[in-house]
Protein backbone atom coordinates (compact mmCIF):
# COMPACT_ATOMS: atom_id res chain seq x y z
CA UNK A 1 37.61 99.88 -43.34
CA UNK A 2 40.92 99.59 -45.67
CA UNK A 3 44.27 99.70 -44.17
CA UNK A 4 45.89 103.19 -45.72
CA UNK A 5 49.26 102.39 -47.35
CA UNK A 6 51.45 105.27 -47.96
CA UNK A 7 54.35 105.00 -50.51
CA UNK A 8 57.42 107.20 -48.83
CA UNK A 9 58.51 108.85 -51.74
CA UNK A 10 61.90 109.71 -50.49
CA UNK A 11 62.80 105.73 -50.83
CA UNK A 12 62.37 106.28 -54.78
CA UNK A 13 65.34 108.82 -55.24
CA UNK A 14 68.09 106.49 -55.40
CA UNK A 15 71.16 106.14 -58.08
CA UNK A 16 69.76 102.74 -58.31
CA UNK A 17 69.84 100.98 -61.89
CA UNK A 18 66.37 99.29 -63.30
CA UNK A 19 67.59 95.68 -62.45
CA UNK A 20 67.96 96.94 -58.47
CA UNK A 21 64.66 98.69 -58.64
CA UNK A 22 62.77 95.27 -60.29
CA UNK A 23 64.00 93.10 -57.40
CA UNK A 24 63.41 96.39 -55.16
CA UNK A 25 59.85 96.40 -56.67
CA UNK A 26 59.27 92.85 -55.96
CA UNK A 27 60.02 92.45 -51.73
CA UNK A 28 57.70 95.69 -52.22
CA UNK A 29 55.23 93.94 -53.44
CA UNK A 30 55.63 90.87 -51.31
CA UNK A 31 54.97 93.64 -48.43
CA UNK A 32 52.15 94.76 -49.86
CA UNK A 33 50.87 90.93 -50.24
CA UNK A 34 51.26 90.17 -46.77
CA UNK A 35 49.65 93.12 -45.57
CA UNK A 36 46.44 92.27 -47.43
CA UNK A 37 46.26 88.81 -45.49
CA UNK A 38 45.53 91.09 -42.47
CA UNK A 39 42.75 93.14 -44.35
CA UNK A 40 42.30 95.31 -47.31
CA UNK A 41 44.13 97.73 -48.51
CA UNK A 42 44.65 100.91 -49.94
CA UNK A 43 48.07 102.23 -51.41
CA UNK A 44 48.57 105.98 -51.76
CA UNK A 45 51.04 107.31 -53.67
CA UNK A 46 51.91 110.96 -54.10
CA UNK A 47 52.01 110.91 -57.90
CA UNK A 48 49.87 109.56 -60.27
CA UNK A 49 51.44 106.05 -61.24
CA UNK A 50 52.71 106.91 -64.21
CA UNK A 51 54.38 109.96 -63.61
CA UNK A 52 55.89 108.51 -60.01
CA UNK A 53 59.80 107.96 -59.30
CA UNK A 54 60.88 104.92 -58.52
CA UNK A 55 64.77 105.72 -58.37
CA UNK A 56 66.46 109.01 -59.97
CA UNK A 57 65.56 109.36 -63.35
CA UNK A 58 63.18 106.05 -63.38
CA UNK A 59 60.10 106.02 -63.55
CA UNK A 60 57.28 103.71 -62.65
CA UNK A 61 55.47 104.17 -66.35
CA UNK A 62 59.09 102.53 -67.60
CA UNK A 63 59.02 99.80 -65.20
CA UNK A 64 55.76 98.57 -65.91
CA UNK A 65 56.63 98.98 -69.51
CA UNK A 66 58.74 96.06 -69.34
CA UNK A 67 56.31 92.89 -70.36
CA UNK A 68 57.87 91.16 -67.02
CA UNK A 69 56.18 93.58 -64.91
CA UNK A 70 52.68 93.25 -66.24
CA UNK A 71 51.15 90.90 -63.84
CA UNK A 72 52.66 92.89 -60.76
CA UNK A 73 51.77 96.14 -61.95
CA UNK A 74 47.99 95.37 -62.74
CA UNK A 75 48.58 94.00 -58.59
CA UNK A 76 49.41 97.65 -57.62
CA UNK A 77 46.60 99.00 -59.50
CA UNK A 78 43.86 97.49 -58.25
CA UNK A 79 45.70 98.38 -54.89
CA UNK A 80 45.59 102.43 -55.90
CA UNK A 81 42.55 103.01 -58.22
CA UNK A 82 40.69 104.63 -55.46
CA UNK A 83 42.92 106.54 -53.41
CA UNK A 84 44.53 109.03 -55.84
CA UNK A 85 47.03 111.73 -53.47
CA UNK A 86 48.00 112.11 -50.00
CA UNK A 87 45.48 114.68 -49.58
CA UNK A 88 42.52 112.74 -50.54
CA UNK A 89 43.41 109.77 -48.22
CA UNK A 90 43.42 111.87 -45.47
CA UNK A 91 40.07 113.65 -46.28
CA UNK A 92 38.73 109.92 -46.61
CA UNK A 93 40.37 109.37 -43.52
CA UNK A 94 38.91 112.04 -41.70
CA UNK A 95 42.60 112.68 -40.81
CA UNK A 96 44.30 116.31 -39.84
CA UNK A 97 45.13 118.00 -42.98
CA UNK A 98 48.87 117.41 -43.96
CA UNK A 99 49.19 120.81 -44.36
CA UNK A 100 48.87 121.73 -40.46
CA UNK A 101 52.28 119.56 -39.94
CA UNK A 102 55.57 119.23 -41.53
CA UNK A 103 57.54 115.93 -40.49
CA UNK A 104 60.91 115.85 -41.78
CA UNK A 105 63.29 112.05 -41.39
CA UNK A 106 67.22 113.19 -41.05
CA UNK A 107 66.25 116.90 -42.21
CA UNK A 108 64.06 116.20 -45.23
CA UNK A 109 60.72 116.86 -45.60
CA UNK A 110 58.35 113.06 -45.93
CA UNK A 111 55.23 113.36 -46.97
CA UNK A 112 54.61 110.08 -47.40
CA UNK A 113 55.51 108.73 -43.83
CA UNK A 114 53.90 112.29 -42.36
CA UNK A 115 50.54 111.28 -44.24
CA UNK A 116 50.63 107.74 -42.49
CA UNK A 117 51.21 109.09 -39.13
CA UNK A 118 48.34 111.31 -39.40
CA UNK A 119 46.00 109.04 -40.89
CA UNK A 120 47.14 106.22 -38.36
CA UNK A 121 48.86 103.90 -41.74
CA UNK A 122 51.59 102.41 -42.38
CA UNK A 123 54.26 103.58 -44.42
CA UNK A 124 56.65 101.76 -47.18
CA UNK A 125 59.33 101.99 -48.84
CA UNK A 126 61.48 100.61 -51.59
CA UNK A 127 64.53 99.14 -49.51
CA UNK A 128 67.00 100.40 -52.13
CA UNK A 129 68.77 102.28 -49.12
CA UNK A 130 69.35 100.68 -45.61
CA UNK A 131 68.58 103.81 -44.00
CA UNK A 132 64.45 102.37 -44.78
CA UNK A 133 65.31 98.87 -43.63
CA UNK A 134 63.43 99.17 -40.13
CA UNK A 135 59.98 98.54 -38.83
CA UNK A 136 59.67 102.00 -37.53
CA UNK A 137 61.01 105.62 -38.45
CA UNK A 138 61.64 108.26 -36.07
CA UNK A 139 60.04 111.44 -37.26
CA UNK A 140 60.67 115.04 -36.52
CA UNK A 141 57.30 116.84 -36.45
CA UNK A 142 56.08 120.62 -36.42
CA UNK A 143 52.56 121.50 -36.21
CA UNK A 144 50.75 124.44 -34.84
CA UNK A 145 48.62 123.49 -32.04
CA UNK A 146 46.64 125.63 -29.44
CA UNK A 147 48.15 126.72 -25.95
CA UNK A 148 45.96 126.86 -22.62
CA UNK A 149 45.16 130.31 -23.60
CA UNK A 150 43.75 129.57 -27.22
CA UNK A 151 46.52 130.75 -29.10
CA UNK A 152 48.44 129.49 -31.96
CA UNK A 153 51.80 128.06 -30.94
CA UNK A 154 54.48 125.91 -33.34
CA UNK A 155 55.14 122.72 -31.62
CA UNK A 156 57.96 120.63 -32.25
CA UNK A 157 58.28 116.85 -31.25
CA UNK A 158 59.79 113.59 -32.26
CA UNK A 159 57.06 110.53 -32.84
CA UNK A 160 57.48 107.16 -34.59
CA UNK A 161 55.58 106.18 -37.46
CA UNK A 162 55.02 102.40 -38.91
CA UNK A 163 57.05 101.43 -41.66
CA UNK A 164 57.97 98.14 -43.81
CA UNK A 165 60.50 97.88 -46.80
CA UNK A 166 60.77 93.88 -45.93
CA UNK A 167 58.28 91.37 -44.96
CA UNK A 168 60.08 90.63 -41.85
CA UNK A 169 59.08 94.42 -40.94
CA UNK A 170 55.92 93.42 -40.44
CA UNK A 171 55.72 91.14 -37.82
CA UNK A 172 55.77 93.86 -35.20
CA UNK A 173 52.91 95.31 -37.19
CA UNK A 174 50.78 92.59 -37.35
CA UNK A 175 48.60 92.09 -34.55
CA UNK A 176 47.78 96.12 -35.20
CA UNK A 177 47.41 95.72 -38.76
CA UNK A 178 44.28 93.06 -38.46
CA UNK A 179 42.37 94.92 -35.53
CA UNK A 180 43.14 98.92 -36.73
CA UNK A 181 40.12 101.00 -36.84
CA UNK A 182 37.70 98.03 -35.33
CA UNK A 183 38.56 99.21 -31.32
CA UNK A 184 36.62 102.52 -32.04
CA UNK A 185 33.08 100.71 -32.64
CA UNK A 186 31.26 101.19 -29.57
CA UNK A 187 28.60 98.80 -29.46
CA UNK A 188 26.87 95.96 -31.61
CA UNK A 189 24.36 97.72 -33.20
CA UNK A 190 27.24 99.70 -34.72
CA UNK A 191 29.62 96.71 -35.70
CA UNK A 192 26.78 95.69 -37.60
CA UNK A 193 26.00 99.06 -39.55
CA UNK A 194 29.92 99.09 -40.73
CA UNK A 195 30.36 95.08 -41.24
CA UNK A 196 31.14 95.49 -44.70
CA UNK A 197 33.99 98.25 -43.79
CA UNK A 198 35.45 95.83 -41.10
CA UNK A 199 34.48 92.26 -42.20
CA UNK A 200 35.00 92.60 -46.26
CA UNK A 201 35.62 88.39 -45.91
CA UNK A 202 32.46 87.76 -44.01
CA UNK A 203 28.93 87.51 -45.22
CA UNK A 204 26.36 87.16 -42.38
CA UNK A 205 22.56 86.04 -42.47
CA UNK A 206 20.02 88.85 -42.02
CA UNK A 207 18.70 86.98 -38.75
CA UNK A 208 22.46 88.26 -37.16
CA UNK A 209 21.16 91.65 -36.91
CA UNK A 210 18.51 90.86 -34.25
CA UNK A 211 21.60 88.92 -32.76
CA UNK A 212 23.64 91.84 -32.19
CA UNK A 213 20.82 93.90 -31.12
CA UNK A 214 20.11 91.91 -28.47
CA UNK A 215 23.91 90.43 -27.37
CA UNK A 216 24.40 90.27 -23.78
CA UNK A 217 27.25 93.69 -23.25
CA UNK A 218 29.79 91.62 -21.92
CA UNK A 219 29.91 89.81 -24.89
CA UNK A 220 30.19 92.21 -27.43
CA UNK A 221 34.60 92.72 -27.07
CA UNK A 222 35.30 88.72 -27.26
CA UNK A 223 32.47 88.85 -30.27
CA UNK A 224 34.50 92.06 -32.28
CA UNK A 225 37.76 89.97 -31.21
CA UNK A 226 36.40 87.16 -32.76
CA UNK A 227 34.83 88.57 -35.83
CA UNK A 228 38.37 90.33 -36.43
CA UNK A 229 40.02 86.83 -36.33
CA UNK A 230 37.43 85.18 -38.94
CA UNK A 231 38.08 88.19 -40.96
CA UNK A 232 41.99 87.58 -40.84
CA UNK A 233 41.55 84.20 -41.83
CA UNK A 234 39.12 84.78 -44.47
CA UNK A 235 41.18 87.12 -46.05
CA UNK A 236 44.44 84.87 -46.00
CA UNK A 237 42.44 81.53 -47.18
CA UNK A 238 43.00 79.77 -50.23
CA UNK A 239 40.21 77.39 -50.62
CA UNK A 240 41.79 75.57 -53.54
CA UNK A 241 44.89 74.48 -50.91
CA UNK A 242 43.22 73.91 -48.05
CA UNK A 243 39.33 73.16 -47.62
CA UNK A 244 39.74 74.80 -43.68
CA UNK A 245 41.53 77.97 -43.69
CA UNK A 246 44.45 78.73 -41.38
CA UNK A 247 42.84 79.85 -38.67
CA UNK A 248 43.60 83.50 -36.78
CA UNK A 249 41.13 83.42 -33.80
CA UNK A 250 41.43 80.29 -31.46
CA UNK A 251 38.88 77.53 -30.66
CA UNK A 252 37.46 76.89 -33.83
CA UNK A 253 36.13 73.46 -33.92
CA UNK A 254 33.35 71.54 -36.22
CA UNK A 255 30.00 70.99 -34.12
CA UNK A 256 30.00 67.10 -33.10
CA UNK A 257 27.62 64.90 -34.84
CA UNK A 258 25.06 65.13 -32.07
CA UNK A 259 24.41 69.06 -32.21
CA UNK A 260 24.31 69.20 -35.97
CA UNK A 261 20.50 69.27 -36.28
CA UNK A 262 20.42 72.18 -34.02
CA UNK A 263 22.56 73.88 -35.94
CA UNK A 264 20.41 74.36 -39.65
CA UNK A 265 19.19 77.94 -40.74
CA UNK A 266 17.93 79.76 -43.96
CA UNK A 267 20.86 81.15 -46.04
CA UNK A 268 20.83 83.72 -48.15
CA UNK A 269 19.53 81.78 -50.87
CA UNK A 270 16.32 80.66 -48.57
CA UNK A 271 17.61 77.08 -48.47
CA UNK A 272 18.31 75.72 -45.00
CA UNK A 273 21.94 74.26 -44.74
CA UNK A 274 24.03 73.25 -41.69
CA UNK A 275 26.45 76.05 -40.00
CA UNK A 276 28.63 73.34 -38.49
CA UNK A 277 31.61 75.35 -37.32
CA UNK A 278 31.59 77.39 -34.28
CA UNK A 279 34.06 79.32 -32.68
CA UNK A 280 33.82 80.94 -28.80
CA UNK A 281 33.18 84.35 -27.41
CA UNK A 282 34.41 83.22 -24.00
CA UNK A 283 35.46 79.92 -22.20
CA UNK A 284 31.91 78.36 -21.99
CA UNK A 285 29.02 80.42 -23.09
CA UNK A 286 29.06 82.60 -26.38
CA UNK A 287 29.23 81.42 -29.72
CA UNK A 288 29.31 81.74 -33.41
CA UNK A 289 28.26 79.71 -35.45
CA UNK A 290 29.05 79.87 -39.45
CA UNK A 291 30.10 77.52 -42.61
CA UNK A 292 32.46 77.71 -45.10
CA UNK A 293 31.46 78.87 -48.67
CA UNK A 294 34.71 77.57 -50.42
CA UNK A 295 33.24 78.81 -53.98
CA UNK A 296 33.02 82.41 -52.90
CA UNK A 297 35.81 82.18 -50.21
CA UNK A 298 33.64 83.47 -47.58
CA UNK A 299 32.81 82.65 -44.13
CA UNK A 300 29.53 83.12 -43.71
CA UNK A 301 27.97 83.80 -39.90
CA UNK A 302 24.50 82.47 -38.88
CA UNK A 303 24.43 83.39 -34.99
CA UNK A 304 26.23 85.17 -32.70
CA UNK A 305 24.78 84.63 -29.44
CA UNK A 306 24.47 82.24 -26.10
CA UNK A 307 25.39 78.65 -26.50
CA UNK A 308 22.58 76.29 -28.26
């Protein structure tokens, strides 16, 4: 499942001049890099790109008209193609219709940062103001909601929504970022129905199914926690730097020399080939094991399952 991205459109509405908004544009897009080392994305905007305001009378189809721009606005998007308003991220989302709330940030309306807290995003902005410099915004909301009798009442509250305008934002964001959305799968059988949603960075053998199916229950948490942190450093690997990726889950270790020829299976192709890395579901007993496919930069997953 994509991380939703919401672009707060009240950081566009600056005096700023172009030169501010190009270096404004780039730590923006440094934040949106970093983000999609956690796990993919999806950046909403309110407007359609080219008709979206990036300070007061400058617009986004101007910036990108500059041939200096080109490489980072094809980058945005790819980001964007699919998730075209506010409104349709939350439908996608499954999230409460914005229209049910109105969250306002120092007595103006947001509808960027309301659309992230109720879709559980993140927000960002364009840190041309240092009111946006923060890893968090305090929101005021006000939302109908029922009383114990079943009536309509307007409730008002305060809540805090996740926000970056810097990369240093999102270190407090992190460790959320790479796990969001992967807590609410219940049980193997499921993580294995939505692997492509959670796992984009992952390719598994067919065989893992039965795996899953028939995982001991205590095992299934350390295996999601584990799958999460193969994801995370799938998705940050760059195979022509490094042959091993940096690695986001602990324990991961080559099998020693003696164990290899346990360790063959059919891949996807029907060849058999060594899956000589393993990492550990607990201290002593679970494992999976997987390779490295460098060409696709992949990890792909053989077994999940008690120690061979």
């Amino acid at each position: 499942m994509a991380l939703l991205v919401f672009l707060n459109e009240r950081s566009c509405e600056s005096e700023s001049t172009p030169a501010e908004v190009a270096d404004a544009m780039g730590k923006f897009i440094d934040v949106l890099k970093q983000i999609k080392t956690w796990r993919e994305l999806k950046l909403v905007t309110k407007s359609p790109l080219p008709q979206s305001q990036l300070a007061s009378g400058y617009y986004y189809g101007q910036w990108c008209g500059d041939k200096r721009n080109k490489t980072r606005h094809q980058y945005i998007l790819a980001l964007r193609n699919r998730q075209p308003s506010f409104a349709a991220a939350l439908r996608t989302a499954a999230a409460p219709d914005a229209g049910g709330a109105e969250h306002r940030h120092n007595g103006q309306t947001v509808e960027g940062i309301g659309a992230a807290r109720l879709a559980g995003g993140i927000a960002v902005s364009l840190p041309l103001d240092d009111v946006w410099k923060t890893p968090w915004l305090e929101v005021d909301v006000e939302q109908l909601s029922e009383d114990a009798s079943g009536e309509l009442v307007v409730e008002n509250l305060t809540d805090s929504v996740r926000h970056a305008a810097d990369v240093e934002h999102l270190d407090v964001h992190e460790a959320w970022g790479r796990s969001n959305g992967l807590d609410t799968i219940g049980s193997p059988i499921e993580m294995w129905e939505k692997r492509t949603d959670f796992f984009p960075n992952l390719e598994f053998l067919p065989r893992v199914q039965d795996d899953l199916e028939n995982l001991d229950p205590k095992w299934f948490k350390p295996a999601r926690r584990l799958l999460a942190g193969l994801e995370a450093s799938a998705a940050g690997w760059d195979p022509v730097a490094s042959y091993f990726p940096d690695w986001q889950a602990p324990h991961i270790t080559p099998e020693h020399e003696g164990a290899k020829r346990d360790r063959w299976w059919d891949d996807v192709d029907g060849v058999s080939r060594c899956f000589d890395m393993h990492g550990r579901m607990n201290r002593d007993a679970g494992r999976v094991y997987f390779r490295l496919v460098p060409e696709l930069k992949t990890i792909r997953v053989a077994y999940i399952g008690p120690h061979l």
